[in-house]
N, C-alpha and C. Protein backbone atom coordinates (compact mmCIF):
# COMPACT_ATOMS: atom_id res chain seq x y z
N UNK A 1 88.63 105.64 110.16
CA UNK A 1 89.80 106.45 109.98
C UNK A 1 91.00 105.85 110.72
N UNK A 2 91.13 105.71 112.08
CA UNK A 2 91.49 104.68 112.86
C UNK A 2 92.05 103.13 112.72
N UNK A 3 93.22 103.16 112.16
CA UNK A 3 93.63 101.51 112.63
C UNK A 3 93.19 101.16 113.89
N UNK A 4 93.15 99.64 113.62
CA UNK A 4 92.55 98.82 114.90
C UNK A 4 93.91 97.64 114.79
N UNK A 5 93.95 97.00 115.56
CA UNK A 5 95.21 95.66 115.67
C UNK A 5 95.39 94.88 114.53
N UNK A 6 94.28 94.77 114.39
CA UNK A 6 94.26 93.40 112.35
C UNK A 6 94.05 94.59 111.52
N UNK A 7 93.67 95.91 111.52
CA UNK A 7 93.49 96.19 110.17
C UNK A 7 93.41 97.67 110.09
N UNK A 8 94.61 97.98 108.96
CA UNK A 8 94.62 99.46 109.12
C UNK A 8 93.51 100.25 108.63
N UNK A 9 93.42 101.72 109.16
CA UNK A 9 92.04 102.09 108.89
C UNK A 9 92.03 103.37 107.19
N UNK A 10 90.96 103.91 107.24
CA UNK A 10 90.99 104.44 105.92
C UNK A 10 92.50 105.55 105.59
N UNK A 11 92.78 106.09 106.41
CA UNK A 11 93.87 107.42 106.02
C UNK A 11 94.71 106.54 105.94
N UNK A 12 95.59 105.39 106.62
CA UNK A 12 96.71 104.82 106.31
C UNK A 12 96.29 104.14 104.78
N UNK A 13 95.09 103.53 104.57
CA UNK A 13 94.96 102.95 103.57
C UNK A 13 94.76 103.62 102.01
N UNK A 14 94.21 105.03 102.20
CA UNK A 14 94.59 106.38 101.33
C UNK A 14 95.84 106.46 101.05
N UNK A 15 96.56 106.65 102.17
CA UNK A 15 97.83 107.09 101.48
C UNK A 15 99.10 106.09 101.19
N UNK A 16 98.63 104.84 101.44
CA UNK A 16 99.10 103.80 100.74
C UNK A 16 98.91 103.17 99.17
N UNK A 17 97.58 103.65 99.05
CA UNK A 17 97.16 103.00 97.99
C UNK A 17 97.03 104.09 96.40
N UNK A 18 97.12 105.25 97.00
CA UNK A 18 97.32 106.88 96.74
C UNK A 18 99.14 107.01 96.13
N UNK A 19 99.71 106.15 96.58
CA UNK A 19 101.34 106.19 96.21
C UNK A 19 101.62 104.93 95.68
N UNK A 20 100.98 104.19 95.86
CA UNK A 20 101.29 102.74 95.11
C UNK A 20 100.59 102.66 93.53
N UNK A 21 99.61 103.61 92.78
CA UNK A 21 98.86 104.14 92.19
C UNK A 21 100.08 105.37 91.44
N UNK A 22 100.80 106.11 91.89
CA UNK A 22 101.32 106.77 91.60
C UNK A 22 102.56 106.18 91.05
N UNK A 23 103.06 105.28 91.76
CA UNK A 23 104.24 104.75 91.81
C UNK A 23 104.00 103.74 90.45
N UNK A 24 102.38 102.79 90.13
CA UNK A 24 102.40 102.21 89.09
C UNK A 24 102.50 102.87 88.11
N UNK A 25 102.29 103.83 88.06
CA UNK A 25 102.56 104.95 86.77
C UNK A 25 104.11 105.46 86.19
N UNK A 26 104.25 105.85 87.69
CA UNK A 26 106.35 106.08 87.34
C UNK A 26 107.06 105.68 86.89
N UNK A 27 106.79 104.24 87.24
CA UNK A 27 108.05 103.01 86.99
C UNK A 27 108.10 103.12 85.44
N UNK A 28 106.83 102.94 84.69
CA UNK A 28 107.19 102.73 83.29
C UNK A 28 106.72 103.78 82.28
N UNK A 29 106.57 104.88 83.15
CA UNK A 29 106.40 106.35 82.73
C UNK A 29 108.20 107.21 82.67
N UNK A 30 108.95 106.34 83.82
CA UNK A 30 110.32 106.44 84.07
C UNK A 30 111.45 106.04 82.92
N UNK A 31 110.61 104.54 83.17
CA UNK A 31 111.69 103.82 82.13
C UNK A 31 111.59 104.25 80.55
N UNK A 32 110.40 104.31 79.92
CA UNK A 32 109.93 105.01 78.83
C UNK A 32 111.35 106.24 78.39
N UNK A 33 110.86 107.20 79.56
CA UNK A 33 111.73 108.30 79.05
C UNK A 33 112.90 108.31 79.15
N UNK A 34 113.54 106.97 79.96
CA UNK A 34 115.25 107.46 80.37
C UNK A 34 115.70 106.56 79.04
N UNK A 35 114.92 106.19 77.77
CA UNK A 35 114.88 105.33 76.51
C UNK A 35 114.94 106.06 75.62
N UNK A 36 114.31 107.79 76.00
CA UNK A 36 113.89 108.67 74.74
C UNK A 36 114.98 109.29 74.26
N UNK A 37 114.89 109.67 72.98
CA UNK A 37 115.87 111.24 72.44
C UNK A 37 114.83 112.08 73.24
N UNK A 38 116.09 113.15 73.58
CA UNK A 38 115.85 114.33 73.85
C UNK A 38 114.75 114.75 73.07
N UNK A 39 113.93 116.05 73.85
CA UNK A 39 112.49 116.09 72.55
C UNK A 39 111.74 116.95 73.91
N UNK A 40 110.33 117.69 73.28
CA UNK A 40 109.59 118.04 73.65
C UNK A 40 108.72 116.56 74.15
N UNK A 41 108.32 115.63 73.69
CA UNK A 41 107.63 114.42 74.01
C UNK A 41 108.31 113.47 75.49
N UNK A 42 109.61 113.75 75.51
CA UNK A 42 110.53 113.72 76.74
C UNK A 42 110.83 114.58 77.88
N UNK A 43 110.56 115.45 77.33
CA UNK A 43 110.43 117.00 78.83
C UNK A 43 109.20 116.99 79.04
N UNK A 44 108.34 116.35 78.36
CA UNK A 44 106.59 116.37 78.98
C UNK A 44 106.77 115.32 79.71
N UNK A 45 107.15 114.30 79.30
CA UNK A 45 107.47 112.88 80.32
C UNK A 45 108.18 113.32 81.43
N UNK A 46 109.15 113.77 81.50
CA UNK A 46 109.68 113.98 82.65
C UNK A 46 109.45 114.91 83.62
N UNK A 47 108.35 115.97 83.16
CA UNK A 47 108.15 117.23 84.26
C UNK A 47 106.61 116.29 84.13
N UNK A 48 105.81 115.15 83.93
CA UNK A 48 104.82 114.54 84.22
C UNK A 48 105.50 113.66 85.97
N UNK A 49 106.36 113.17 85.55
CA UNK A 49 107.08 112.09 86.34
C UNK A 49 108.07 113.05 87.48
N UNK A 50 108.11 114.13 86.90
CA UNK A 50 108.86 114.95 88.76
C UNK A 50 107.56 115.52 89.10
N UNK A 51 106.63 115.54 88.89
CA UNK A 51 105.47 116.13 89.61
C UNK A 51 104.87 115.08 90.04
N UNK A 52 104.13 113.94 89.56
CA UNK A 52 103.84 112.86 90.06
C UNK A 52 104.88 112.69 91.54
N UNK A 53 105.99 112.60 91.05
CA UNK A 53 107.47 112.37 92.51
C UNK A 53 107.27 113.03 93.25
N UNK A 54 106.61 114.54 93.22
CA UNK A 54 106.66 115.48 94.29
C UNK A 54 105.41 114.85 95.13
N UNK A 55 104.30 114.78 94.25
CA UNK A 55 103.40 114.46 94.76
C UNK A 55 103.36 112.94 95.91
N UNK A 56 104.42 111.67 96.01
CA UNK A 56 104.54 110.77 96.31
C UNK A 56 105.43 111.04 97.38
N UNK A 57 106.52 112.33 96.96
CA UNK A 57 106.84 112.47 98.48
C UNK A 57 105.97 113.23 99.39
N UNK A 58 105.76 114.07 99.20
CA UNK A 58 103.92 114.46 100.10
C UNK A 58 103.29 113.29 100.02
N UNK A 59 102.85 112.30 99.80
CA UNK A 59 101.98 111.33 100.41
C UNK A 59 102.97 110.52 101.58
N UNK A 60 104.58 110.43 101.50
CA UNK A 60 105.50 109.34 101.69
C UNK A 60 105.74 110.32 103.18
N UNK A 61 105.82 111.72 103.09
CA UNK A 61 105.80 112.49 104.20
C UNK A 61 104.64 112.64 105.21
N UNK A 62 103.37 112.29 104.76
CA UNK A 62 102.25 112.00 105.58
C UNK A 62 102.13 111.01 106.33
N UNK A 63 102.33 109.62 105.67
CA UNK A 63 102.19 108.55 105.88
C UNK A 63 103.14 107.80 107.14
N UNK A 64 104.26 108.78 106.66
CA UNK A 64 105.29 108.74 108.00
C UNK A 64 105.13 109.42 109.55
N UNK A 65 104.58 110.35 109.10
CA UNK A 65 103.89 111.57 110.12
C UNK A 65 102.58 110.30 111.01
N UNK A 66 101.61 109.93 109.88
CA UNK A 66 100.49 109.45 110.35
C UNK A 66 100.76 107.85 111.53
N UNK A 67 102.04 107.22 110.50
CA UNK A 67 102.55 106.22 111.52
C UNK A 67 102.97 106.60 112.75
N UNK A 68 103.45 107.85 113.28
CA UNK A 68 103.54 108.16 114.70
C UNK A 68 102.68 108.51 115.22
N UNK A 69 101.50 108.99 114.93
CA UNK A 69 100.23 109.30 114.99
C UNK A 69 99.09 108.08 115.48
N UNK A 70 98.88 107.67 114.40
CA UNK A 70 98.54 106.21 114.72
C UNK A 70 99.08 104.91 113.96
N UNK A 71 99.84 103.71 115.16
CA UNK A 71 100.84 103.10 115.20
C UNK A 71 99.51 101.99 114.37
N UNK A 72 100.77 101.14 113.25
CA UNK A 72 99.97 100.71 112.24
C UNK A 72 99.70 99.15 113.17
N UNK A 73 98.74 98.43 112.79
CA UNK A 73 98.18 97.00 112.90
C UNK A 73 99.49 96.06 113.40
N UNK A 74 99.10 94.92 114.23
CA UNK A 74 100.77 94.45 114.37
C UNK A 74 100.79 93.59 113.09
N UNK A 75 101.68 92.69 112.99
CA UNK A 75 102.14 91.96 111.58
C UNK A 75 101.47 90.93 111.23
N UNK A 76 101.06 90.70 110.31
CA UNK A 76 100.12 88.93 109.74
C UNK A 76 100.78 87.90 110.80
N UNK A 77 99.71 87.41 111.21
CA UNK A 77 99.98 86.45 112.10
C UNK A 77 101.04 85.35 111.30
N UNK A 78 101.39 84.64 112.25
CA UNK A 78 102.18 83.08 111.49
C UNK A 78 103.41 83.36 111.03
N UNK A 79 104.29 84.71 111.21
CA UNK A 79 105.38 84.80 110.60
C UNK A 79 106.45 84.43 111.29
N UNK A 80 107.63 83.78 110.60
CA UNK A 80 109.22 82.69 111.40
C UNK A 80 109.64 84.41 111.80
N UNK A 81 110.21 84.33 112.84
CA UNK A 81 111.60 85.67 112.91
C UNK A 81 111.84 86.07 111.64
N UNK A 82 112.47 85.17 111.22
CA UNK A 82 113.37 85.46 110.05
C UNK A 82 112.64 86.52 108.86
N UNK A 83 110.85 85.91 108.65
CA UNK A 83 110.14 86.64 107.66
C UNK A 83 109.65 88.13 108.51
N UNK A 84 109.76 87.90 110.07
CA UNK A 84 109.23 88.97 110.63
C UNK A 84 110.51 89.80 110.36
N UNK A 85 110.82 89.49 109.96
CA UNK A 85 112.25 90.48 110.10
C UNK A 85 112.51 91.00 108.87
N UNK A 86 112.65 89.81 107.63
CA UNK A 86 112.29 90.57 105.73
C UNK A 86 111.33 91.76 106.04
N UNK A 87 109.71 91.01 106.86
CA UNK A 87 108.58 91.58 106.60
C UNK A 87 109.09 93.73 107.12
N UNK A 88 109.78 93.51 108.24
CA UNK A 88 110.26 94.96 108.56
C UNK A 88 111.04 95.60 108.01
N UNK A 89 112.09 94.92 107.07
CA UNK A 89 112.83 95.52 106.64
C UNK A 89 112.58 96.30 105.13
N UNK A 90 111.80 95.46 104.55
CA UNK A 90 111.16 95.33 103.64
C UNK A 90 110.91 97.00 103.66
N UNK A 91 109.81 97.00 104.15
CA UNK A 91 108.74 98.20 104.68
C UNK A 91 109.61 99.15 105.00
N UNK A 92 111.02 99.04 105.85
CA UNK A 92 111.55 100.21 106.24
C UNK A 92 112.68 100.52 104.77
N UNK A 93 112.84 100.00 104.30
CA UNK A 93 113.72 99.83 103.06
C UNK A 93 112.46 100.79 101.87
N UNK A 94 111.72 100.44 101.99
CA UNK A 94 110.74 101.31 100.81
C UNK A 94 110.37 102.63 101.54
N UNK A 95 110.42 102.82 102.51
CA UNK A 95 110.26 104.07 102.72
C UNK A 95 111.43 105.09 102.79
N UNK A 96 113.17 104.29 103.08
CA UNK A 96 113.97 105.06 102.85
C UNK A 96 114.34 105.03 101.12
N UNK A 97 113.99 104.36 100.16
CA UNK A 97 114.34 104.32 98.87
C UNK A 97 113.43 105.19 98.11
N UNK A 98 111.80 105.46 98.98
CA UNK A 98 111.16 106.39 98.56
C UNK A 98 111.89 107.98 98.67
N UNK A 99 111.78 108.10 99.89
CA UNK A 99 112.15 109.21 100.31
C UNK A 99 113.69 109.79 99.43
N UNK A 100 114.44 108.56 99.54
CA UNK A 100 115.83 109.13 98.68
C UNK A 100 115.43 109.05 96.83
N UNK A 101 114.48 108.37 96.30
CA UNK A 101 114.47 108.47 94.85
C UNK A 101 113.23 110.16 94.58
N UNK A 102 112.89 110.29 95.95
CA UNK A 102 111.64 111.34 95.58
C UNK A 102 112.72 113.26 96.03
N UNK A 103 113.51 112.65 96.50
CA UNK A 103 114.60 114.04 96.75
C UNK A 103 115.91 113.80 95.81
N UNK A 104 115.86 112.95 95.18
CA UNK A 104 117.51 112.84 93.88
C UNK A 104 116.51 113.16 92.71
N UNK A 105 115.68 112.61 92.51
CA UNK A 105 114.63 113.37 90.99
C UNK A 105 114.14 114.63 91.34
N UNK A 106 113.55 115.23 92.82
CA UNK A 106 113.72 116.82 92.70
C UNK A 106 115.02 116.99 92.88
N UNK A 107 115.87 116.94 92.76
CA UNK A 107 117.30 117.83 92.71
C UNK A 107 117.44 118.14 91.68
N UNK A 108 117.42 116.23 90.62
CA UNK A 108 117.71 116.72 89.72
C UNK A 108 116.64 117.89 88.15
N UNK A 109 115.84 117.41 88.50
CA UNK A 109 114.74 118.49 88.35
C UNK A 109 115.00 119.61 88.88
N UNK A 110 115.05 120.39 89.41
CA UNK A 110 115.75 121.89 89.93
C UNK A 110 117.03 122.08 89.15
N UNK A 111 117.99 121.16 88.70
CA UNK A 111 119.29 121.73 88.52
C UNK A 111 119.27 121.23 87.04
N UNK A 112 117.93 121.25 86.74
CA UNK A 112 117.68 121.18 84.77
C UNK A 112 116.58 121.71 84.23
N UNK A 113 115.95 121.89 85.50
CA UNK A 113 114.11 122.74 84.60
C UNK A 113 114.55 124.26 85.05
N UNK A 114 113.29 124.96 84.51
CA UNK A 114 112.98 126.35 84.72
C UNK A 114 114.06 127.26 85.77
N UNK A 115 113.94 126.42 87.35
CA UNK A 115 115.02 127.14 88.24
C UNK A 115 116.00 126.72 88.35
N UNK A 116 116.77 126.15 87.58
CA UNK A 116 118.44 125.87 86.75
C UNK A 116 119.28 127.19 86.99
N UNK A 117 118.56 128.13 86.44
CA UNK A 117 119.35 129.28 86.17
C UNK A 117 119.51 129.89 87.54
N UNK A 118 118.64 129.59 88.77
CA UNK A 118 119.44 130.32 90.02
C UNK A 118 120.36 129.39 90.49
N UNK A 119 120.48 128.74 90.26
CA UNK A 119 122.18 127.63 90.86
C UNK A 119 123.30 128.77 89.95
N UNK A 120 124.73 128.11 90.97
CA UNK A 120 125.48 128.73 89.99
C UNK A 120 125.68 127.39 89.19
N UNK A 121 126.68 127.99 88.29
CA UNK A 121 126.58 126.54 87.02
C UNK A 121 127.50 125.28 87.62
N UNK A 122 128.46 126.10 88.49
CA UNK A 122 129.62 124.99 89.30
C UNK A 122 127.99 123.83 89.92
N UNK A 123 127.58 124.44 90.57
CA UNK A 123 126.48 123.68 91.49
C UNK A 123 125.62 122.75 90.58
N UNK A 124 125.11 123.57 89.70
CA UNK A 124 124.36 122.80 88.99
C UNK A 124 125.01 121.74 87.79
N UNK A 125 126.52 121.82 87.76
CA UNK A 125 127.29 120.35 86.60
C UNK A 125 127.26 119.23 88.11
N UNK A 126 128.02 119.92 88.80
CA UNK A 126 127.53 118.87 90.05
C UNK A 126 126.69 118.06 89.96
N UNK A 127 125.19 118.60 90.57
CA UNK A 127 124.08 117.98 90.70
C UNK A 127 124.05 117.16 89.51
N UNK A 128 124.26 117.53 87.97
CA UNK A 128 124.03 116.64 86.74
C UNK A 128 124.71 115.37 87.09
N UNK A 129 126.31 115.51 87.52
CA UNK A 129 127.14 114.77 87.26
C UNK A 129 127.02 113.50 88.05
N UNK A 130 125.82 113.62 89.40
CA UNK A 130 125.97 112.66 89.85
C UNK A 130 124.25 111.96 90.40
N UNK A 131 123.71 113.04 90.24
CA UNK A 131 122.11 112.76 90.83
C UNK A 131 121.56 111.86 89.50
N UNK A 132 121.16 111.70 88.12
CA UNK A 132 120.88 110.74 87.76
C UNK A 132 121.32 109.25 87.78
N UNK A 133 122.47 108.84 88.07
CA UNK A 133 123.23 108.15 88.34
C UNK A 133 123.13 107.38 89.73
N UNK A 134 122.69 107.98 90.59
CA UNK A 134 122.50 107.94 92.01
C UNK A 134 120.71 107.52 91.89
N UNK A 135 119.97 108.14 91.55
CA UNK A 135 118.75 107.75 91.46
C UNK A 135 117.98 106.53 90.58
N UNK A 136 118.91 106.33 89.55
CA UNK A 136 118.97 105.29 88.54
C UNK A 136 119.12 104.04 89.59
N UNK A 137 119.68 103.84 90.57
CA UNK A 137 120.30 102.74 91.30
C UNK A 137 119.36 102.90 92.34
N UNK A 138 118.80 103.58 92.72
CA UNK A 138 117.75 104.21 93.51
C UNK A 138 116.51 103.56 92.97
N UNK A 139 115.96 103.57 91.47
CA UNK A 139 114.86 103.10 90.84
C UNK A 139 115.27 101.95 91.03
N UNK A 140 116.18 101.24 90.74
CA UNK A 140 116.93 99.59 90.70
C UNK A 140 116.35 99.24 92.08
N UNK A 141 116.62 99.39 93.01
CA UNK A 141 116.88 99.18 94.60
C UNK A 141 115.02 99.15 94.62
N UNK A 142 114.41 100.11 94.64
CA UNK A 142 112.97 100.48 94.65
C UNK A 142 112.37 99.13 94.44
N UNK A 143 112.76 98.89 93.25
CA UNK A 143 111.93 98.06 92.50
C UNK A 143 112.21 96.66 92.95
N UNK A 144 113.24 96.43 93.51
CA UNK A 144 113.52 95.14 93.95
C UNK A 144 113.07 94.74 95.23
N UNK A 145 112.78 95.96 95.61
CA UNK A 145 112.17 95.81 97.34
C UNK A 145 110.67 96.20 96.53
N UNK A 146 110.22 96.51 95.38
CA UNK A 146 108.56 96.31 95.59
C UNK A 146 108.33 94.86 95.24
N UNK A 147 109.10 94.20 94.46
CA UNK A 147 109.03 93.12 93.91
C UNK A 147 109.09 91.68 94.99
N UNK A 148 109.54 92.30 95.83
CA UNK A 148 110.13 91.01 97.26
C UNK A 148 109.09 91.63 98.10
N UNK A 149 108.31 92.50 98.41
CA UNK A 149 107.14 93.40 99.06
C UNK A 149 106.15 92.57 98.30
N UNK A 150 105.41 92.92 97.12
CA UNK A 150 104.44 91.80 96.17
C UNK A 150 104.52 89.85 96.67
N UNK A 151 105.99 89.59 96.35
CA UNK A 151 106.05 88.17 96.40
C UNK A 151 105.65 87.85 97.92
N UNK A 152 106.12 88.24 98.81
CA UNK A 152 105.93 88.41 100.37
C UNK A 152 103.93 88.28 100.41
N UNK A 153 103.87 89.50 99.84
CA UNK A 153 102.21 89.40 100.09
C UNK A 153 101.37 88.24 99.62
N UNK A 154 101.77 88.27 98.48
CA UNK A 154 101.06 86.74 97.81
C UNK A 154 101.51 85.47 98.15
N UNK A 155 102.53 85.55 98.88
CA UNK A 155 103.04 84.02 99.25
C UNK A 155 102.09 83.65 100.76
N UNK A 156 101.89 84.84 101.35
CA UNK A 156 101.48 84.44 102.71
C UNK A 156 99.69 84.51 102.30
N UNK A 157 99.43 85.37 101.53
CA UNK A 157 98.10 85.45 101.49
C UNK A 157 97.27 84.11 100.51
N UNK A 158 98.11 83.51 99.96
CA UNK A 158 98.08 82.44 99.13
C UNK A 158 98.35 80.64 100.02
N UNK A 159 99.13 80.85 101.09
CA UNK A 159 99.32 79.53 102.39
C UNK A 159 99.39 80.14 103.46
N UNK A 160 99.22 81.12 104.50
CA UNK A 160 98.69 81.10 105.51
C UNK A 160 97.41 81.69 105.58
N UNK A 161 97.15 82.65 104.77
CA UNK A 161 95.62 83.73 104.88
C UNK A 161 96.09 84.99 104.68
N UNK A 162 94.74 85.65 105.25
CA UNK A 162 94.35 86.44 104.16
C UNK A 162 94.77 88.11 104.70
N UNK A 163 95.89 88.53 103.71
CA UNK A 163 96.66 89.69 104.44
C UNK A 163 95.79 91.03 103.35
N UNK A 164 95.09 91.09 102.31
CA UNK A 164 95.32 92.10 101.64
C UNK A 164 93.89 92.54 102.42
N UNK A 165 93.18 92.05 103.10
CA UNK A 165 91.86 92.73 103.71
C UNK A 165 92.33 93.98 104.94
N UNK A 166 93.72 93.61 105.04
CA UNK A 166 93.95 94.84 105.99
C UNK A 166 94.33 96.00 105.28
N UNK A 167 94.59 96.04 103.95
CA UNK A 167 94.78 97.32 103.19
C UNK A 167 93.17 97.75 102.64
N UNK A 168 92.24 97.15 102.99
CA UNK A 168 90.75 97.66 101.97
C UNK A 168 90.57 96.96 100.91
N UNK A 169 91.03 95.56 100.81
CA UNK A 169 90.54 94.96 99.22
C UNK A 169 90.20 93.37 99.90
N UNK A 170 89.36 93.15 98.59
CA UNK A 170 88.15 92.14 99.28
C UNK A 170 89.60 90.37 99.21
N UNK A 171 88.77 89.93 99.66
CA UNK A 171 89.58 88.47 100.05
C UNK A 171 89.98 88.27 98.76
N UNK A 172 90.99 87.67 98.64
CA UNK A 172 91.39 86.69 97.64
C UNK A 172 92.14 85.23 97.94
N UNK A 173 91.59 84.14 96.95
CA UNK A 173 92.38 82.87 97.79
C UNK A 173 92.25 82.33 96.28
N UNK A 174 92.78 81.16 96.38
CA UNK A 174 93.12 80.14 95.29
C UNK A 174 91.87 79.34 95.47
N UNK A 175 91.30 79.21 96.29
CA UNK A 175 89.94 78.19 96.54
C UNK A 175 89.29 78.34 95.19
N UNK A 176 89.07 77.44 94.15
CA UNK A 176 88.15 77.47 93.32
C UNK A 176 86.99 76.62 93.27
């Protein structure tokens, strides 16, 4: 349950792998629908994809909780400043792009589903006028820090060693 120095333990690795699982689903469960006509086949997509979101910020709110709790593994050995420094920012960058894309899709979800009608309407053109727009750049941003997060992992786990055994998955190397 317990991280140790090289390797985080099962709950950090739950609720990492528990939102990264969720998150593979969103992205093109996301993009899909922000493509659709309006439709019943599009309000199922999208109250699929704000519930999934709710659910990722409850994992994204644990996981934050659990890091003060117990302080995660220190960093893959062998890293310049410079990558120790991507490598943090990286990480702190996805957790504030989580947290802000998982509270601009419930907003905007509240100020268009079912409890729409307790906003007043001033409040709720608001919220329209600017929360998809804001979260759209939000998915942009996300994705570019998972994408530089991925390349990061496989570059080091591919020429210095072997980083994905500290999340729970078996070695991988190029050795054939």
């Amino acid at each position: 349950m317990k991280n140790t120095p090289l390797i985080y333990g099962k709950a950090a690795r739950f609720f990492h792998w528990a939102t990264a699982i969720l998150i593979a689903a969103m992205i093109p469960l996301g993009i899909t629908m922000a493509d659709m006509a309006d439709g019943s086949t599009k309000s199922t997509l999208y109250l699929i994809h704000a519930n999934l979101g709710f659910v990722v910020l409850i994992l994204t709110a644990l996981r934050i909780l659990w890091k003060f709790i117990e302080p995660a593994p220190s960093s893959p050995s062998g890293l310049s400043p410079a990558r120790q420094w991507l490598f943090n920012a990286i990480h702190l960058g996805q957790y504030v792009f989580l947290i802000g894309l998982t509270l601009t899709g419930s907003a905007t979800f509240l100020a268009t589903g079912p409890l729409a009608q307790n906003f007043p309407e001033t409040m709720a053109a608001a919220l329209l006028s600017a929360l998809p727009g804001v979260h759209s750049v939000l998915s942009k941003g996300f994705i570019g820090l998972l994408l530089a997060h991925l390349t990061g992992l496989f570059q080091y786990q591919f020429t210095k060693g072997d980083v994905l055994t500290r999340m729970g998955l078996p070695k991988i190397s190029l050795n054939l």
